[in-house]
N, C-alpha and C. Protein backbone atom coordinates (compact mmCIF):
# COMPACT_ATOMS: atom_id res chain seq x y z
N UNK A 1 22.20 -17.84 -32.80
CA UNK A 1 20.91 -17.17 -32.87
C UNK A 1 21.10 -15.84 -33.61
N UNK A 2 20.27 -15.88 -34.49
CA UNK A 2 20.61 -14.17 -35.65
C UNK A 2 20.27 -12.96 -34.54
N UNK A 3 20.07 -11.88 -35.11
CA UNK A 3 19.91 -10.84 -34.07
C UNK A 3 18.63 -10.42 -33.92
N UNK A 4 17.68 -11.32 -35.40
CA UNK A 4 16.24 -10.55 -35.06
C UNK A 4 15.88 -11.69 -34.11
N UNK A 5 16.26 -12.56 -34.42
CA UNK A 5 15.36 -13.58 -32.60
C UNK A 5 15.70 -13.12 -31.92
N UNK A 6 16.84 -12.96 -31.24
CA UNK A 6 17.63 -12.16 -29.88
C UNK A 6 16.80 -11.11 -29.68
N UNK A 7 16.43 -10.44 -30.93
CA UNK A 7 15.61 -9.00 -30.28
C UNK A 7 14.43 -9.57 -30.07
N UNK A 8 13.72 -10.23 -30.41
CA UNK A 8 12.87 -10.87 -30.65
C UNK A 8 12.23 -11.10 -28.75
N UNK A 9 13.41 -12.36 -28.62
CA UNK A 9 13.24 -12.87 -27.43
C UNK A 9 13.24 -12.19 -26.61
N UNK A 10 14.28 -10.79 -26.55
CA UNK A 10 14.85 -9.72 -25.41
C UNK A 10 13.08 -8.97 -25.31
N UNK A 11 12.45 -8.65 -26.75
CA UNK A 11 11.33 -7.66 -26.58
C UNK A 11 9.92 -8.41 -25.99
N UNK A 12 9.66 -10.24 -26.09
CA UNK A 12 8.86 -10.72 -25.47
C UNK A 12 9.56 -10.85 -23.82
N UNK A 13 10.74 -11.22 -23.53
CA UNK A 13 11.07 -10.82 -22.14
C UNK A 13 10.77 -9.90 -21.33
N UNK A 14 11.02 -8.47 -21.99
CA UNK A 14 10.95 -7.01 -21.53
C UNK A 14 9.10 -7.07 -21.42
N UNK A 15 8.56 -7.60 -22.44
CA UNK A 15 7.02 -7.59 -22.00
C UNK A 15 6.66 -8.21 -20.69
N UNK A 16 7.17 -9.38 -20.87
CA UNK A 16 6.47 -10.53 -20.19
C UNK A 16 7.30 -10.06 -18.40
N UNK A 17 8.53 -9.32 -17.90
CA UNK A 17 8.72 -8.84 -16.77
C UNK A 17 7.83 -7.46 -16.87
N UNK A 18 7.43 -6.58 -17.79
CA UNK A 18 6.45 -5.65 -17.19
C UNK A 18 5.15 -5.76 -16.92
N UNK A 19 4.74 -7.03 -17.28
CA UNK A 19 3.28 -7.67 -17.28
C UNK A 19 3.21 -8.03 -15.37
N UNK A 20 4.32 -8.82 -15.15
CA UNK A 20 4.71 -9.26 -14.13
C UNK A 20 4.75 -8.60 -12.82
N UNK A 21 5.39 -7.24 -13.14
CA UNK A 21 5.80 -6.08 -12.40
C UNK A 21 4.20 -5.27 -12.01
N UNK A 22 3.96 -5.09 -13.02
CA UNK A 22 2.42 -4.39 -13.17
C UNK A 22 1.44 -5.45 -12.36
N UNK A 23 1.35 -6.97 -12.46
CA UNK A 23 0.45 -7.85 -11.93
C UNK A 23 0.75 -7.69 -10.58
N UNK A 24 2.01 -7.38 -9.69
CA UNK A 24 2.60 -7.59 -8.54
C UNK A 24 1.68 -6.49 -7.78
N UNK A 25 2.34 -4.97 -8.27
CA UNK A 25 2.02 -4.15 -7.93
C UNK A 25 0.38 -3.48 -8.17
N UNK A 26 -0.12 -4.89 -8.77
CA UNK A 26 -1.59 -4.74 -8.70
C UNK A 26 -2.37 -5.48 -7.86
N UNK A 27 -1.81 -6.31 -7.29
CA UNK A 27 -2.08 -7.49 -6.48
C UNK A 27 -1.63 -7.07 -4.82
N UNK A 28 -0.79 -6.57 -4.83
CA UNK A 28 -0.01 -6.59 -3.17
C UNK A 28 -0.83 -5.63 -2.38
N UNK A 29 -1.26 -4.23 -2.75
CA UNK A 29 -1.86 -3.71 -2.12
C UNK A 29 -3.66 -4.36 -1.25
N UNK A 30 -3.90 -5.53 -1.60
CA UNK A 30 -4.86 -5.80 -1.46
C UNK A 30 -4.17 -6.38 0.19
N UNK A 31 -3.60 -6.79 0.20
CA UNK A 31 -3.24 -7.60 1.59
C UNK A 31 -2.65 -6.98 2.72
N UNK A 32 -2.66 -5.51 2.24
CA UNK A 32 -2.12 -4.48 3.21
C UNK A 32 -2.88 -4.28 4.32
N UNK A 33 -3.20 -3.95 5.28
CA UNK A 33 -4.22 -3.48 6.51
C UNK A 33 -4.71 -2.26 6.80
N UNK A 34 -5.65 -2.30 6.81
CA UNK A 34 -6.48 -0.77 6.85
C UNK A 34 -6.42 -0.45 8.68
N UNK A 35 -6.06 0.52 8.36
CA UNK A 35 -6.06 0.88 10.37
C UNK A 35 -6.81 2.29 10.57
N UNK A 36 -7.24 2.54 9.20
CA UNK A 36 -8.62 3.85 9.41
C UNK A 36 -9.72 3.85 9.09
N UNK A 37 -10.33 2.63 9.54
CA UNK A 37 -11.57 2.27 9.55
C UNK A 37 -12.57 2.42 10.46
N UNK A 38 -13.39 2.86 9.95
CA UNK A 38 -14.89 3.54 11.30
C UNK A 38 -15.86 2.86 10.61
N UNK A 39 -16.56 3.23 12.02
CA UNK A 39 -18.04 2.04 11.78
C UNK A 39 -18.99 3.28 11.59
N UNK A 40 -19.86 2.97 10.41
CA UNK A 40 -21.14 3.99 9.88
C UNK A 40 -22.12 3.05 10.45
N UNK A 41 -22.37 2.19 10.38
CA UNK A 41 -23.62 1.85 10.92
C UNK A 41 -23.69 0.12 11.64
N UNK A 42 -24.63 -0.60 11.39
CA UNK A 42 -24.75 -2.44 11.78
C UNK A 42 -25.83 -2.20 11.93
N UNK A 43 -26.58 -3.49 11.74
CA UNK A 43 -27.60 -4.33 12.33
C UNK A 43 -27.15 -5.67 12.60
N UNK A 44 -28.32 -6.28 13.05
CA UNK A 44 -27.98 -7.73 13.87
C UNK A 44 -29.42 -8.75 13.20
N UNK A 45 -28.88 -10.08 12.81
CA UNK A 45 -29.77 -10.68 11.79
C UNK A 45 -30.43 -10.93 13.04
N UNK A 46 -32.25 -11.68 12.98
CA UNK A 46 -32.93 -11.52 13.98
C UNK A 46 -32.24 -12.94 15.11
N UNK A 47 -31.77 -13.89 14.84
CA UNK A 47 -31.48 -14.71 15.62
C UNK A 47 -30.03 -14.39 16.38
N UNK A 48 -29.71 -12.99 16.18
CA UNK A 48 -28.61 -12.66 17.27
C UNK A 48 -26.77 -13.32 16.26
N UNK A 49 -27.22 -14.10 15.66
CA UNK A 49 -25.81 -14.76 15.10
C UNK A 49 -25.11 -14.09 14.09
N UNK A 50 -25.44 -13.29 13.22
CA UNK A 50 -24.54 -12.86 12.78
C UNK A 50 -24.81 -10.74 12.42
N UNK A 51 -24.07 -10.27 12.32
CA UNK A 51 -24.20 -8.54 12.55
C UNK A 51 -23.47 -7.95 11.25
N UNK A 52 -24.06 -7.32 10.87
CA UNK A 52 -23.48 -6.83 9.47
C UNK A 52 -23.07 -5.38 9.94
N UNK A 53 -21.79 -5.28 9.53
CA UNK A 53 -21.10 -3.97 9.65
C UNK A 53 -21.21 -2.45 8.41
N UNK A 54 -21.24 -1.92 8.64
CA UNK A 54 -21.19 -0.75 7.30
C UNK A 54 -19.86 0.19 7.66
N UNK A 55 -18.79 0.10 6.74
CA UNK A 55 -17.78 0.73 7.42
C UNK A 55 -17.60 1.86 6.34
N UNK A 56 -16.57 2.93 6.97
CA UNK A 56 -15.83 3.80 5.75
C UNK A 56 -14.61 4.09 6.11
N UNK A 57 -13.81 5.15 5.66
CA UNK A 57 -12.56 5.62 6.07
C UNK A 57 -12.04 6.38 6.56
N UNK A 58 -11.33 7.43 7.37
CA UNK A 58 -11.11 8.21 8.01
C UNK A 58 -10.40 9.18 7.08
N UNK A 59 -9.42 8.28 5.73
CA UNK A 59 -8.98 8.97 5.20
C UNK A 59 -9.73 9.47 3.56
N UNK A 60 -9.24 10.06 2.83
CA UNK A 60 -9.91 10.64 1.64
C UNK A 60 -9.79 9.82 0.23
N UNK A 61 -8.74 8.94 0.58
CA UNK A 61 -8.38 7.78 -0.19
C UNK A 61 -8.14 6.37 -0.05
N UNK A 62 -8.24 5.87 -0.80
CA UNK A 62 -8.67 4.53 -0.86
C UNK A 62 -10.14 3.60 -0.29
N UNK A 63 -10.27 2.54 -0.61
CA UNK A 63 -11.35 1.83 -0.31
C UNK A 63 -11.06 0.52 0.63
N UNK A 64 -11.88 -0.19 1.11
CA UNK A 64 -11.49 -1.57 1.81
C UNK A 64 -12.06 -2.69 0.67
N UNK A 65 -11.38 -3.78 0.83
CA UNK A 65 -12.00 -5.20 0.22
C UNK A 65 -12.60 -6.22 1.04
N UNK A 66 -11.69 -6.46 2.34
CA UNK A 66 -12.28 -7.74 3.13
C UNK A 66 -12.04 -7.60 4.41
N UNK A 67 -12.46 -8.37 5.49
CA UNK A 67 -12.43 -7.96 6.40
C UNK A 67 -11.98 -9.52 7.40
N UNK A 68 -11.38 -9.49 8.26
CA UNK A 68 -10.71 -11.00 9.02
C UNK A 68 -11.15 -10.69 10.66
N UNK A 69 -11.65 -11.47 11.22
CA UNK A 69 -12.04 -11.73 12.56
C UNK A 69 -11.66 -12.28 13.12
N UNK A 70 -11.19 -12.23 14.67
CA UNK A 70 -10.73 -13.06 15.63
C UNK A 70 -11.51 -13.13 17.00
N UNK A 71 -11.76 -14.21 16.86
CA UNK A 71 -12.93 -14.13 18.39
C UNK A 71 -11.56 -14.62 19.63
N UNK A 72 -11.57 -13.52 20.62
CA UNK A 72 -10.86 -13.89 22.07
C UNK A 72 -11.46 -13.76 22.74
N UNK A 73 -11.93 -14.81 23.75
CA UNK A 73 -13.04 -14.87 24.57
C UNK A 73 -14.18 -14.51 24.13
N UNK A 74 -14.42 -13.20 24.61
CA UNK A 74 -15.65 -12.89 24.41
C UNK A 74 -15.76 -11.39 23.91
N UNK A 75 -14.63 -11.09 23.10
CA UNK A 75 -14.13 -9.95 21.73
C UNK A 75 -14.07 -10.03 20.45
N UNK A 76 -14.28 -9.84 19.88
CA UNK A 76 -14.05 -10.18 18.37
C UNK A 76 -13.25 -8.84 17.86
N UNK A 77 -12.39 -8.96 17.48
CA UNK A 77 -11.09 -8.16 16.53
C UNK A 77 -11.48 -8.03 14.91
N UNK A 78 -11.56 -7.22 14.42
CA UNK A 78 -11.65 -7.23 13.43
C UNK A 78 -10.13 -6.12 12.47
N UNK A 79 -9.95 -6.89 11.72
CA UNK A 79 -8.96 -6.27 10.38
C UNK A 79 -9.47 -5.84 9.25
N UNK A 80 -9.32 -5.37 8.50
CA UNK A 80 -9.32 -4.41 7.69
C UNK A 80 -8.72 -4.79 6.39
N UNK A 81 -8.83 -4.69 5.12
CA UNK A 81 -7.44 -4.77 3.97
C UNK A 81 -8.13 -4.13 3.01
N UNK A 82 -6.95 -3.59 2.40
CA UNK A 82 -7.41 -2.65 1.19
C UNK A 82 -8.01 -3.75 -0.31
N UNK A 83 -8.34 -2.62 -0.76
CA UNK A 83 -8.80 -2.74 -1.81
C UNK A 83 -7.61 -3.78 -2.79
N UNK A 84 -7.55 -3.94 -3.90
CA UNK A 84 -6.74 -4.08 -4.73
C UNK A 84 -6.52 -3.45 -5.75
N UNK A 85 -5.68 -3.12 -6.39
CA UNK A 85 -5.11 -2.03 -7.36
C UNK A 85 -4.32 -0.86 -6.69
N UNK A 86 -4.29 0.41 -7.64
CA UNK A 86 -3.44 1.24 -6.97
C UNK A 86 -3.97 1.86 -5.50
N UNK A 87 -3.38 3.35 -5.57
CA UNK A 87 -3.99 3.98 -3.75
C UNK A 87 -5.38 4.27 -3.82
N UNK A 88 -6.05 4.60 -5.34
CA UNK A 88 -7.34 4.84 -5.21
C UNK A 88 -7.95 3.69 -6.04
N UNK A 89 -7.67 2.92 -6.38
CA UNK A 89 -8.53 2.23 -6.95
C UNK A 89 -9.35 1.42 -5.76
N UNK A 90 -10.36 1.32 -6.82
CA UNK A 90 -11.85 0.13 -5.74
C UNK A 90 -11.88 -0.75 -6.32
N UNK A 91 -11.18 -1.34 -6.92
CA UNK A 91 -10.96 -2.84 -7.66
C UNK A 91 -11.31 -4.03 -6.00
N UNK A 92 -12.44 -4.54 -6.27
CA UNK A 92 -13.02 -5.17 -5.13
C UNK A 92 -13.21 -4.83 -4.13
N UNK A 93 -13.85 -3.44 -4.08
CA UNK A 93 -14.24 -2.70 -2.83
C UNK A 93 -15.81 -2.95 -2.39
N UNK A 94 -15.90 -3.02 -0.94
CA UNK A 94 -17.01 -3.55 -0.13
C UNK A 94 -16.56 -2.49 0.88
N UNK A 95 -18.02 -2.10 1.38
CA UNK A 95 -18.07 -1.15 2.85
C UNK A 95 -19.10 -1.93 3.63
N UNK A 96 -19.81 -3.24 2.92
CA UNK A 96 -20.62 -3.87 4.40
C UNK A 96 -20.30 -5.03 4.65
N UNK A 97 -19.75 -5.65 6.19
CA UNK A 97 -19.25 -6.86 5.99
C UNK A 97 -20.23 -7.96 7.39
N UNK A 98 -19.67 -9.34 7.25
CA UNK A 98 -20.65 -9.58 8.09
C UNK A 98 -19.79 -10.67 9.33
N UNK A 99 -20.49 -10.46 10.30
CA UNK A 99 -19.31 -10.97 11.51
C UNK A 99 -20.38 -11.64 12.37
N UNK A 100 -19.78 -13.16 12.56
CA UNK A 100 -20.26 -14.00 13.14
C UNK A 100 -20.34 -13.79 14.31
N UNK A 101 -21.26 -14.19 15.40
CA UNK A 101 -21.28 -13.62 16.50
C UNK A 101 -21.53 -14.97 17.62
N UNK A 102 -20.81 -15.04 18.32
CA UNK A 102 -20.94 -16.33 19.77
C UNK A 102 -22.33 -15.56 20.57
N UNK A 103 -22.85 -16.72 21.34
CA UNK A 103 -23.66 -16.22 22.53
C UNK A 103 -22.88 -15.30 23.13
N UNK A 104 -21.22 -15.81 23.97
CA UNK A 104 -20.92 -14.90 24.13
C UNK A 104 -19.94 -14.22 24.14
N UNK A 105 -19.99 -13.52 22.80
CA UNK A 105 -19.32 -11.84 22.40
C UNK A 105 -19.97 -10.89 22.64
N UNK A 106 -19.01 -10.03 23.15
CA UNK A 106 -19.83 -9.11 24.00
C UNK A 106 -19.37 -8.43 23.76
N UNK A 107 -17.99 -7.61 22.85
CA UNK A 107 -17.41 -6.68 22.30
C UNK A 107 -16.98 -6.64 21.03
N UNK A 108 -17.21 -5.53 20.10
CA UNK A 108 -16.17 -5.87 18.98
C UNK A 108 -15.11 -4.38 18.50
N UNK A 109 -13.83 -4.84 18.46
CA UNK A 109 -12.87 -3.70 18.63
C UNK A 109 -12.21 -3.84 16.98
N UNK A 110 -12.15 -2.72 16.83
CA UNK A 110 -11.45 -2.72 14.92
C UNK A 110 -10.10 -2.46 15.29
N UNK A 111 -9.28 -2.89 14.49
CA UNK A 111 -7.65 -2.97 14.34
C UNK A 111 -7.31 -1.85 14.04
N UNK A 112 -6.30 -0.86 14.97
CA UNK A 112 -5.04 0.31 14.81
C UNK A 112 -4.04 0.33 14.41
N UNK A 113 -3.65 -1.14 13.86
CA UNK A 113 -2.17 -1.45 13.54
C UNK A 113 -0.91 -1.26 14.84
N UNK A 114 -0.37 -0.30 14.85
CA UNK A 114 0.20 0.12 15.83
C UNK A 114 -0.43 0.46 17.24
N UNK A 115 -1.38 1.08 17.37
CA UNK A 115 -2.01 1.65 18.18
C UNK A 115 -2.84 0.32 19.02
N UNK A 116 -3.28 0.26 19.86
CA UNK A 116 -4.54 -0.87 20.82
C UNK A 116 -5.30 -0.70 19.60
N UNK A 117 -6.64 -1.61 19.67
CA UNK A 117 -7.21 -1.64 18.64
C UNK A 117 -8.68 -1.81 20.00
N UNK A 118 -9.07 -0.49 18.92
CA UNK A 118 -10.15 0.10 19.74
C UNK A 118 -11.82 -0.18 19.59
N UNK A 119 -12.15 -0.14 20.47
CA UNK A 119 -13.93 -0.83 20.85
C UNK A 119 -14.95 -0.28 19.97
N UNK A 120 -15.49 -0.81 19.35
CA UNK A 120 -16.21 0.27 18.71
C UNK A 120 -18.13 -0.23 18.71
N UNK A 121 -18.22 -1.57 19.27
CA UNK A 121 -19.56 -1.35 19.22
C UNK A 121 -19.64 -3.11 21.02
N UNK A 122 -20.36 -2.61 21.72
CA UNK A 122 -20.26 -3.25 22.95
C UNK A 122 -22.48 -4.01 23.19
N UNK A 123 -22.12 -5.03 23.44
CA UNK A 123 -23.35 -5.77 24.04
C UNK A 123 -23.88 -5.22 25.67
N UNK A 124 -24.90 -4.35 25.69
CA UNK A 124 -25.46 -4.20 26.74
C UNK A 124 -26.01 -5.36 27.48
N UNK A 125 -25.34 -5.87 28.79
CA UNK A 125 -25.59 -6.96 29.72
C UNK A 125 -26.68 -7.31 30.10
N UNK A 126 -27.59 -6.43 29.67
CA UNK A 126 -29.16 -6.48 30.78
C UNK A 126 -30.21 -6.50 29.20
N UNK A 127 -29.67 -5.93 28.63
CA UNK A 127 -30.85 -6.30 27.35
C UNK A 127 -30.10 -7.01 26.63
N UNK A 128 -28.85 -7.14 25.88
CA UNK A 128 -28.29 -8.04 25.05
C UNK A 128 -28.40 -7.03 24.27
N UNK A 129 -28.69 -5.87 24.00
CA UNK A 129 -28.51 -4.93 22.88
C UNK A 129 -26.94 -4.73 22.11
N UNK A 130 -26.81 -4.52 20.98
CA UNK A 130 -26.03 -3.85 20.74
C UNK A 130 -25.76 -2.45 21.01
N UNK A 131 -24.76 -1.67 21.20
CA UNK A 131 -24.62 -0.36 20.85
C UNK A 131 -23.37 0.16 20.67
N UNK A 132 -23.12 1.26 19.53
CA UNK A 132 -21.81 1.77 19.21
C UNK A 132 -21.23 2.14 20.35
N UNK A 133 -20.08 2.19 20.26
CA UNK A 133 -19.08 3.03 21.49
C UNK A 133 -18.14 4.62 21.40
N UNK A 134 -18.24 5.36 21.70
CA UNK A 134 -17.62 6.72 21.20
C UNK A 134 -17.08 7.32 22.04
N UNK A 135 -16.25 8.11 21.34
CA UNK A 135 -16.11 7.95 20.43
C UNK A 135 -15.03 6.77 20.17
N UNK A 136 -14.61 6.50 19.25
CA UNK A 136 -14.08 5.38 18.43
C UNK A 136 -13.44 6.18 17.37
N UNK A 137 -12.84 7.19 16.94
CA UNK A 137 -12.36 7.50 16.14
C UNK A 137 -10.22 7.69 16.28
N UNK A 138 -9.88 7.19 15.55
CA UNK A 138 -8.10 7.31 15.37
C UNK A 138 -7.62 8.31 15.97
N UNK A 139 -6.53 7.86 17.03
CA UNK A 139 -5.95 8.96 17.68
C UNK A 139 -5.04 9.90 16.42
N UNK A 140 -4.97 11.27 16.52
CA UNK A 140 -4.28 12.01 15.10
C UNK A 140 -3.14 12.76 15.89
């Protein structure tokens, strides 16, 4: 092989691993977990089944993308994940999400990562109301 293919090949290589490197590190942050997430607002569609969340962040950076639910008993857990791209990018950022709801769930607690993962909006027993819980904000 002469030396201009060799360079040739070496300089589409050197591309084609920083393309790679750059796609990785544009991609991974999306699957990370948000554990400073607060609830700004909800409503509840009129047949009770599903509740749309409005969230933001505790911190000054970054955004969220999606959000994952786990119904236990009669709790629903919710997770958090960043955005995709770097620490500030909003490359697929969403702040309203929407969470299916059983007859009966009767709590829903957002994810701390480390920490319990704390209550943040509870079903009043006697009306079926929703209402936030507070505070609800990250122990610091």
């Amino acid at each position: 092989m002469s030396v201009k293919k060799r360079t040739a090949v070496l300089a589409v290589l050197i591309v084609f691993l920083i393309g790679a490197a750059a796609g990785i590190l544009f991609v991974l942050p999306g699957f990370q977990k948000r554990t400073d997430v607060c609830l700004q607002d909800f409503s509840v569609s009129r047949d009770g089944s599903v509740m749309t969340v409005k969230t933001s962040l505790y911190g000054s950076m970054g955004f969220i993308r999606a959000i994952e639910t786990k119904q236990i008993v009669k709790e629903i857990h919710c997770s958090f994940y960043r955005a995709f791209g770097g620490l500030n990018s909003s490359f697929g950022a969403e702040n309203r999400f929407e969470i299916k709801l059983e007859d009966s769930t009767e709590k829903i607690y957002f994810d701390r990562g480390s920490e319990p993962d704390v209550l943040v909006l509870e079903r009043d027993a006697d009306t079926g109301a929703w209402a936030p819980v507070y505070p609800h904000l990250p122990q610091s």
